[in-house]
N, C-alpha and C. Protein backbone atom coordinates (compact mmCIF):
# COMPACT_ATOMS: atom_id res chain seq x y z
N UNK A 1 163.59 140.74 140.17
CA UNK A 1 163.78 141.79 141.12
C UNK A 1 162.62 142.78 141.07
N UNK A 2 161.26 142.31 140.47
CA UNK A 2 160.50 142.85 140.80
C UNK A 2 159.55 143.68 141.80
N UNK A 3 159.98 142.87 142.54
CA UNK A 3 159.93 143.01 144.03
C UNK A 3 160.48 143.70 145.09
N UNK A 4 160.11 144.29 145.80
CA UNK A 4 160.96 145.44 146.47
C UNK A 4 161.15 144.84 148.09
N UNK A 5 162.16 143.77 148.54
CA UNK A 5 162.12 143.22 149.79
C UNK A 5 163.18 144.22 150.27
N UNK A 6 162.55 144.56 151.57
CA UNK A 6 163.54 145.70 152.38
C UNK A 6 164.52 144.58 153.23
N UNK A 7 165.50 145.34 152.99
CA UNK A 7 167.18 144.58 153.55
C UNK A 7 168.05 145.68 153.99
N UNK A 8 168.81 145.91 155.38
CA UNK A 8 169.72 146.34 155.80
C UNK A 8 170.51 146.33 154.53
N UNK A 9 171.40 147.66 154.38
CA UNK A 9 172.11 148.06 153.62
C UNK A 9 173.64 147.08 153.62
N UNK A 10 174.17 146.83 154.87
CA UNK A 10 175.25 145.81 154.68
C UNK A 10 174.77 144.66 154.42
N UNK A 11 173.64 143.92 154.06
CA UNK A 11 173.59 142.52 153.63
C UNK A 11 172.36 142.79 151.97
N UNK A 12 172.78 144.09 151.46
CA UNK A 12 172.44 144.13 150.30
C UNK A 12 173.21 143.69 149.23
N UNK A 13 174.65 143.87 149.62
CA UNK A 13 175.78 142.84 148.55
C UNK A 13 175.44 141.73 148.48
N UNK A 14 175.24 141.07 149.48
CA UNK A 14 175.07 139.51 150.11
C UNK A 14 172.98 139.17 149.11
N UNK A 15 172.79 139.82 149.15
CA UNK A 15 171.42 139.47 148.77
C UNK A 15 171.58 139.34 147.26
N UNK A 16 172.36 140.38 146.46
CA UNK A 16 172.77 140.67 145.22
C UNK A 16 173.24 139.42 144.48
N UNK A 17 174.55 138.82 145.43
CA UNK A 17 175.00 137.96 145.44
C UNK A 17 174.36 136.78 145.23
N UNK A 18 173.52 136.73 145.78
CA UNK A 18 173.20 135.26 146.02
C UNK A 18 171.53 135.52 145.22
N UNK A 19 171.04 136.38 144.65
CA UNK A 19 170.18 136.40 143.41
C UNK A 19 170.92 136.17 142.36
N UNK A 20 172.02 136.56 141.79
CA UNK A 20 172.70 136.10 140.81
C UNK A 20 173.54 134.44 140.94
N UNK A 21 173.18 134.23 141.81
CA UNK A 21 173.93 132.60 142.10
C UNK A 21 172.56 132.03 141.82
N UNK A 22 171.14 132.25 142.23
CA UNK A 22 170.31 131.91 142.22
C UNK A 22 169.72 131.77 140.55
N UNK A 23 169.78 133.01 140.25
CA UNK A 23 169.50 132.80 138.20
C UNK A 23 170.66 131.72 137.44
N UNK A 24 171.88 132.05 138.25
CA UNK A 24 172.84 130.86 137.79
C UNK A 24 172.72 129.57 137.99
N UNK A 25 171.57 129.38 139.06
CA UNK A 25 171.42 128.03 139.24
C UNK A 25 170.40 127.38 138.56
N UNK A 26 169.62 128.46 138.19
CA UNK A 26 167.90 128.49 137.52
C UNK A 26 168.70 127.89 135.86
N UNK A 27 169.87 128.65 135.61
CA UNK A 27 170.02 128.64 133.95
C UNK A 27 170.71 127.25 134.07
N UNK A 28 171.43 126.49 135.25
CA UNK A 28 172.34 125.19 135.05
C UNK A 28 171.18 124.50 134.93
N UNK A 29 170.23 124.56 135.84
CA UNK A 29 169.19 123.81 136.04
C UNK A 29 168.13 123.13 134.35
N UNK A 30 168.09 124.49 133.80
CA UNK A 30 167.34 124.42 132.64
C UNK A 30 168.24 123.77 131.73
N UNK A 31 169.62 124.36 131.59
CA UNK A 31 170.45 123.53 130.65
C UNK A 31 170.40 122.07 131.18
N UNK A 32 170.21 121.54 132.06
CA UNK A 32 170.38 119.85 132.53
C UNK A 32 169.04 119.56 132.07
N UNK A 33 168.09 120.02 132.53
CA UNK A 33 167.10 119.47 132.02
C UNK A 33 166.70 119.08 130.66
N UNK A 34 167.21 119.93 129.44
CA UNK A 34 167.11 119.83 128.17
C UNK A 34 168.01 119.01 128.23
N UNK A 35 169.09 119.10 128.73
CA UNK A 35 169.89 117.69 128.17
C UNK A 35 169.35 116.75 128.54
N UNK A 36 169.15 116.62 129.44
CA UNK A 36 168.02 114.77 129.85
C UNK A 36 166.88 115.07 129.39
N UNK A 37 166.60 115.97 128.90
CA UNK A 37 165.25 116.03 127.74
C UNK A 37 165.84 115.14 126.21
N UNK A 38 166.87 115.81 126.10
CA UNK A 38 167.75 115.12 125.00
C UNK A 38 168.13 113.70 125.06
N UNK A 39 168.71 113.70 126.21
CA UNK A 39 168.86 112.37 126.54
C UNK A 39 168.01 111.38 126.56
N UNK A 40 166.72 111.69 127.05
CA UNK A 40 165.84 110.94 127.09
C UNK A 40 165.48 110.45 125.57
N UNK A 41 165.17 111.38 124.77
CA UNK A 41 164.63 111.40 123.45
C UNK A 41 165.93 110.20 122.71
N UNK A 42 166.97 110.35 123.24
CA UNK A 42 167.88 110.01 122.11
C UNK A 42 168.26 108.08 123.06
N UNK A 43 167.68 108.26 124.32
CA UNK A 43 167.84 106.90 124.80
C UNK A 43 166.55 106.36 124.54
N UNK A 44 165.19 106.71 124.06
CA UNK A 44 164.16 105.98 123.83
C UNK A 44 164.33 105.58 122.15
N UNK A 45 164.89 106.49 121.73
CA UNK A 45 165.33 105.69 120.05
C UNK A 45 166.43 104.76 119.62
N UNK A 46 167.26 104.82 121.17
CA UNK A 46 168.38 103.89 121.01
C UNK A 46 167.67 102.21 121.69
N UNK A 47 166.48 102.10 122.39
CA UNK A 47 166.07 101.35 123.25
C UNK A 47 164.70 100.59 121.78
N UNK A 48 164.24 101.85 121.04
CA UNK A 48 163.63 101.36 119.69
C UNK A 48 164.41 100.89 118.93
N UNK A 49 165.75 101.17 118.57
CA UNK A 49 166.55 100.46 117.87
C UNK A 49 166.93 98.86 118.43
N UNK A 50 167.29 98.91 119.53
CA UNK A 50 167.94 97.89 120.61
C UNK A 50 166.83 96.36 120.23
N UNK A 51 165.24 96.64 120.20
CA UNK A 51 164.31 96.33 120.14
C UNK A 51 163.73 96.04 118.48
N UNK A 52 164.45 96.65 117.74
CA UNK A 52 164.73 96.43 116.14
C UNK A 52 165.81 95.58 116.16
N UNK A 53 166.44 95.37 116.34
CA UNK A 53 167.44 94.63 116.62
C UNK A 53 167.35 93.45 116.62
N UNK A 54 166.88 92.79 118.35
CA UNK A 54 166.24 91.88 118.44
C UNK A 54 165.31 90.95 117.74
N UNK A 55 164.69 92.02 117.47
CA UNK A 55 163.56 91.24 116.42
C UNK A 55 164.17 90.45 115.38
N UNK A 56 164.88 91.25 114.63
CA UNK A 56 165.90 90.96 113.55
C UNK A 56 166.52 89.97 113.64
N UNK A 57 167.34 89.52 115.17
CA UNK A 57 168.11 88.64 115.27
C UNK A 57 167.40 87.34 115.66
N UNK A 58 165.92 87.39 115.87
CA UNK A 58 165.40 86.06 115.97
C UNK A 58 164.94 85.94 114.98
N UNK A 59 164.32 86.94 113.70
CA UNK A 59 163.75 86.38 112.61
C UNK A 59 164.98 85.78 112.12
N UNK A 60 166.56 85.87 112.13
CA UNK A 60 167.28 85.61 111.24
C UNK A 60 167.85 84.17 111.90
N UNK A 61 167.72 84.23 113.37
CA UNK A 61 167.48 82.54 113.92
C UNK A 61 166.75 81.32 113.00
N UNK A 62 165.71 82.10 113.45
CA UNK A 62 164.51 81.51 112.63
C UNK A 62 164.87 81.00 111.18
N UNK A 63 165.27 82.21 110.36
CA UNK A 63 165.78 81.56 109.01
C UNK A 63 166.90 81.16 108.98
N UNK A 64 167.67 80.47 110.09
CA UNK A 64 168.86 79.98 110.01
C UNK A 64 168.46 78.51 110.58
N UNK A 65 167.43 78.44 111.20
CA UNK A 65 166.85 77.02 111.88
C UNK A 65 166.19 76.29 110.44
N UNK A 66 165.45 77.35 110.00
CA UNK A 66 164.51 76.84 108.71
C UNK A 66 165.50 75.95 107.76
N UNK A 67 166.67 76.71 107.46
CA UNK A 67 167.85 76.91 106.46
C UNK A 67 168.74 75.41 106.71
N UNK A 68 169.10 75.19 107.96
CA UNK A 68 169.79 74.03 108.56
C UNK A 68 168.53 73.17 108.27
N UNK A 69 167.31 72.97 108.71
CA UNK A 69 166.32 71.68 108.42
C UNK A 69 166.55 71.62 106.77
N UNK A 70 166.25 72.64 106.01
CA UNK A 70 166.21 72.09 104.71
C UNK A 70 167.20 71.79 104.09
N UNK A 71 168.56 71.90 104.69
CA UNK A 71 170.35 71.49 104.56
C UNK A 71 169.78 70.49 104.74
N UNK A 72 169.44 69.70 106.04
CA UNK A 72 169.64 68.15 106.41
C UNK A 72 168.85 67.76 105.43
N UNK A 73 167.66 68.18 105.43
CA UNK A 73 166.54 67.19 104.27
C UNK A 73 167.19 66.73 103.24
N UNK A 74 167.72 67.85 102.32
CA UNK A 74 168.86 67.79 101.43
C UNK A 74 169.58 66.79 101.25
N UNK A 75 170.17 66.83 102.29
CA UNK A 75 171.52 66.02 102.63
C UNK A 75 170.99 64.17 102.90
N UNK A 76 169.50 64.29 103.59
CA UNK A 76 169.30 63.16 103.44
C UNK A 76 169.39 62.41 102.17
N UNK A 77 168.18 63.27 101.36
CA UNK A 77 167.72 62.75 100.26
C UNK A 77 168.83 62.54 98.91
N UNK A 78 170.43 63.16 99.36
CA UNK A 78 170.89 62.95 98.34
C UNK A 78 172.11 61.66 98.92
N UNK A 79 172.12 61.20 100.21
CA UNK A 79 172.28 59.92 100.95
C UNK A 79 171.39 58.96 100.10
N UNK A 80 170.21 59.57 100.32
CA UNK A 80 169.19 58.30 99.76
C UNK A 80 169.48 57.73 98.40
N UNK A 81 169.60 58.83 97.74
CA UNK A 81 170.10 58.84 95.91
C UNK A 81 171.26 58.25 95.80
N UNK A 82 172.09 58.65 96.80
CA UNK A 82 173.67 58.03 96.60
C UNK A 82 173.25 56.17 96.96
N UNK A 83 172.62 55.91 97.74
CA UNK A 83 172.42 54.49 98.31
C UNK A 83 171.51 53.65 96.70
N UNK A 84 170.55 54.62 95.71
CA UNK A 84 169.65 53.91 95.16
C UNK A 84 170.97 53.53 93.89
N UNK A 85 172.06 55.34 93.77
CA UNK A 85 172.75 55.00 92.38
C UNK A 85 173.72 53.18 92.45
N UNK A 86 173.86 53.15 94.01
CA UNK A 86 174.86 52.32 94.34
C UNK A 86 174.17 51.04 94.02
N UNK A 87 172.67 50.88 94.49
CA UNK A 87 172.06 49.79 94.31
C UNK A 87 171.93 49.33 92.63
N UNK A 88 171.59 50.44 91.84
CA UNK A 88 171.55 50.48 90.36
C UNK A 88 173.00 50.26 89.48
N UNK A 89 173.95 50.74 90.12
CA UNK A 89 175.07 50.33 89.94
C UNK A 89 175.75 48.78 90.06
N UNK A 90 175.13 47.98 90.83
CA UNK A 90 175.40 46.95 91.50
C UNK A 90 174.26 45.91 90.39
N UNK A 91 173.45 46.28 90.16
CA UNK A 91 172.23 45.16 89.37
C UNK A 91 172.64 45.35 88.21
N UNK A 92 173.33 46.57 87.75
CA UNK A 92 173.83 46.79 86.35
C UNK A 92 175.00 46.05 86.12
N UNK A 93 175.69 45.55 87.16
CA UNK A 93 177.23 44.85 87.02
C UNK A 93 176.52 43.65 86.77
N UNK A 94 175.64 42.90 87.60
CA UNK A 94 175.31 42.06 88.03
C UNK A 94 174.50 41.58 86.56
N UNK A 95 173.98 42.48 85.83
CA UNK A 95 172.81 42.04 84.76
C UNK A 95 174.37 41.91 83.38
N UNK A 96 174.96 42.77 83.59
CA UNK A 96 176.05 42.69 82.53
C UNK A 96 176.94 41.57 82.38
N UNK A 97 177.11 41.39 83.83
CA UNK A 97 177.88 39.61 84.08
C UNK A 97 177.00 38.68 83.43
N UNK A 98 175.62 38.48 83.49
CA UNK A 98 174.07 37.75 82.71
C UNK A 98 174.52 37.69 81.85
N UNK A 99 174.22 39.19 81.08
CA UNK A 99 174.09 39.01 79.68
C UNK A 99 175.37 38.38 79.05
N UNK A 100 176.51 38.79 79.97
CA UNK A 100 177.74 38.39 79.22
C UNK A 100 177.60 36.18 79.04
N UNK A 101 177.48 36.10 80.24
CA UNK A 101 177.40 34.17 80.60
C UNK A 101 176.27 34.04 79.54
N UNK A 102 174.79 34.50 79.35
CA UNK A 102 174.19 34.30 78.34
C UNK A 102 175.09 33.92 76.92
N UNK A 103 175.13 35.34 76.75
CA UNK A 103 175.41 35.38 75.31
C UNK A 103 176.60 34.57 74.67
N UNK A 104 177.39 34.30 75.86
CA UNK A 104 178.95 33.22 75.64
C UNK A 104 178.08 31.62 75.78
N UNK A 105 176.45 31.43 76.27
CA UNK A 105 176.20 30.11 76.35
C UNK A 105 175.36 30.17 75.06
N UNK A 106 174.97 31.48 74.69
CA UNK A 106 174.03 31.11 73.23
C UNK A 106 175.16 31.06 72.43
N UNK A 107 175.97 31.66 72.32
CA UNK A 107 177.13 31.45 70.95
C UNK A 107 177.82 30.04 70.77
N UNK A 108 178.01 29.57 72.44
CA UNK A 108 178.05 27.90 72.06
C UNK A 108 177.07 26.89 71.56
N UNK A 109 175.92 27.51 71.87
CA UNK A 109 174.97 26.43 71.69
C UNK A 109 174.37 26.40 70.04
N UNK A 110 174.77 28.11 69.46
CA UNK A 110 174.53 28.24 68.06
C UNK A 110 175.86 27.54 67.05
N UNK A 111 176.65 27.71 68.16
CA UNK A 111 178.13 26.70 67.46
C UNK A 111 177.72 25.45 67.36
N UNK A 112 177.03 24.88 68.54
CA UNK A 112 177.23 23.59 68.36
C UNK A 112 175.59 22.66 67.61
N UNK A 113 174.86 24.00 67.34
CA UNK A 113 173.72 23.80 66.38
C UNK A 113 174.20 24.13 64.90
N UNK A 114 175.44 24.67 64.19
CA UNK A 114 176.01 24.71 63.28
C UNK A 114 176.98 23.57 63.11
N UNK A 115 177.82 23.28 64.18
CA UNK A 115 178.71 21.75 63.83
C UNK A 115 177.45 21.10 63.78
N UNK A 116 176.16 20.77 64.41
CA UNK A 116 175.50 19.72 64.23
C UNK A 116 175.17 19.20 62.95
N UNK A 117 174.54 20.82 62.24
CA UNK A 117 174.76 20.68 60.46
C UNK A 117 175.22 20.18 59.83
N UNK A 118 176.60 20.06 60.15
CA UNK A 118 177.66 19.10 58.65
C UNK A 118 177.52 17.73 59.24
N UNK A 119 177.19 17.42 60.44
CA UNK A 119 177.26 16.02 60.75
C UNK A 119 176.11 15.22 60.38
N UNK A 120 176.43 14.11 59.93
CA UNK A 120 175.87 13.17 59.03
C UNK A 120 174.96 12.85 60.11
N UNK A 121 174.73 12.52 61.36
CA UNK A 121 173.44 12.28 62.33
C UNK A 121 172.30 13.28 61.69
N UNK A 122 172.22 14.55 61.56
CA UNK A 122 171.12 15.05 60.76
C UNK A 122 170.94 15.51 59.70
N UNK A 123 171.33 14.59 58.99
CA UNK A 123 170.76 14.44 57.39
C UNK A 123 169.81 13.72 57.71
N UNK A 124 169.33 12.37 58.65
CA UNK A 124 168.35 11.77 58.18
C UNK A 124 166.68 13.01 59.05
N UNK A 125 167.15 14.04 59.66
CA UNK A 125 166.11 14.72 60.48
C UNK A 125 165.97 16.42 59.53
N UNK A 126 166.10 16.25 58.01
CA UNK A 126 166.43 17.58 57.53
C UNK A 126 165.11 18.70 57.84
N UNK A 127 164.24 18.63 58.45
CA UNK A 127 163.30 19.44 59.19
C UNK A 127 164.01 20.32 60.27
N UNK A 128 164.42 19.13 61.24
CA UNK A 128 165.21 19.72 62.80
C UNK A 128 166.09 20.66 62.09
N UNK A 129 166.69 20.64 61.20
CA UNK A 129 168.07 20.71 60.82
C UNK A 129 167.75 22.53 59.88
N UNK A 130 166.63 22.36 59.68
CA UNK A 130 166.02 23.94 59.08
C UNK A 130 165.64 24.72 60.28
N UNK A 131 165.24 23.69 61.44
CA UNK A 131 164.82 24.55 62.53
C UNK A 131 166.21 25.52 63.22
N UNK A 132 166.79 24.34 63.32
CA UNK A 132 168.05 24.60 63.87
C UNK A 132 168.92 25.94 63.25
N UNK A 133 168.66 26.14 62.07
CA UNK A 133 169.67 27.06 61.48
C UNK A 133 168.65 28.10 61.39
N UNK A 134 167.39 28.43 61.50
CA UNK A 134 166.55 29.62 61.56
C UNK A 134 166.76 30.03 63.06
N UNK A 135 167.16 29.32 64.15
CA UNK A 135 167.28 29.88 65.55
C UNK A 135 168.25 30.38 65.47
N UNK A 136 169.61 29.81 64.66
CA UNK A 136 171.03 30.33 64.76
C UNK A 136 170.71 31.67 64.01
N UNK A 137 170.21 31.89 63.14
CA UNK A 137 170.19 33.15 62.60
C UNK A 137 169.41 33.83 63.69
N UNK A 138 168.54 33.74 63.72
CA UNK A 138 167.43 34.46 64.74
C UNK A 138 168.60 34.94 66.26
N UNK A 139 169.23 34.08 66.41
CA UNK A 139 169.99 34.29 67.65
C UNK A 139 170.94 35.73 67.59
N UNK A 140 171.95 35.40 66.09
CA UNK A 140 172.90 36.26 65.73
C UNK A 140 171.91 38.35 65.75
N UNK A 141 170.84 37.94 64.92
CA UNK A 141 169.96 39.26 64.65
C UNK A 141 169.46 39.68 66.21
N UNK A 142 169.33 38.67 67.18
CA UNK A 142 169.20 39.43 68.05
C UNK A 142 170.71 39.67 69.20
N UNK A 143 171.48 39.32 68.88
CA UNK A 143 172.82 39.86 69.24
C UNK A 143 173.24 40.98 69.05
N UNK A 144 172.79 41.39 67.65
CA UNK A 144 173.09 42.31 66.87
C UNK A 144 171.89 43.84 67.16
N UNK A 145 170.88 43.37 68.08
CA UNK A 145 170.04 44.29 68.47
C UNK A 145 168.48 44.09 67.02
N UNK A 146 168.56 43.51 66.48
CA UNK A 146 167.51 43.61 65.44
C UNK A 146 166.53 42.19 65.85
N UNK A 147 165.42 42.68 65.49
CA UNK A 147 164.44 41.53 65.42
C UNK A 147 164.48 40.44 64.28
N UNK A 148 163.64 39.13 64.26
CA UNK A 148 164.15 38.04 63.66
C UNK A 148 162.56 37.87 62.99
């Protein structure tokens, strides 16, 4: 009201009036603006967050893609192990059935190189007959796990 504007005396209420509607509009005005000053400030850190976020949720893609490949690898390689124990399992039955038919055909054959002993056919070959009983021993020591 610095200003000195000349006005008819009946529309000096009316002028009064409507300068104070006018500062009232000046002060809503300024209060809105700080708030969308505010607003602004507080929607560009929610839009930096939003954007933190993101990021976050593809690096953790990412280590969830990584995470599943090295599951499967895993999972192959202990397929693979399960297939080699099965194969090792199977040659081990298979070598144990061997050794078993072996060792039931050497124990006959050392039997029947010991009955050969008392029989009077090799007395006249008493060489064969020393050979014969150094294999039977030799056989038993290695039954027994020892060398001959």
């Amino acid at each position: 009201m610095g200003k000195f504007i000349p006005v008819e005396p009946e529309k000096w209420a009316e002028m009064v009036k409507a300068m104070a509607e006018n500062a009232r509009l000046k002060a809503e005005v300024e209060r809105l603006q700080s708030i969308h000053s505010i607003d602004s400030i507080g929607i560009e850190q929610l839009k930096a967050e939003v954007e933190r976020l993101t990021s976050d949720i593809q690096m953790e893609k990412e280590n969830e893609d990584r995470l599943v490949r090295e599951w499967q690898k895993a999972n192959n390689e202990v397929y693979g192990l399960k297939t080699q124990v099965a194969a090792l399992i199977d040659d081990q039955t298979r070598l144990k059935a061997e050794v078993e038919r072996l060792t039931k055909a050497g124990d006959a054959l050392a039997g029947k190189a010991i009955s050969l002993e008392y029989n009077d056919y090799w007395s006249e070959y008493e060489k064969v007959e020393d050979v014969c009983i150094d294999e039977v021993e030799a056989w038993h020591k290695a039954k027994e796990g020892k060398q001959s």
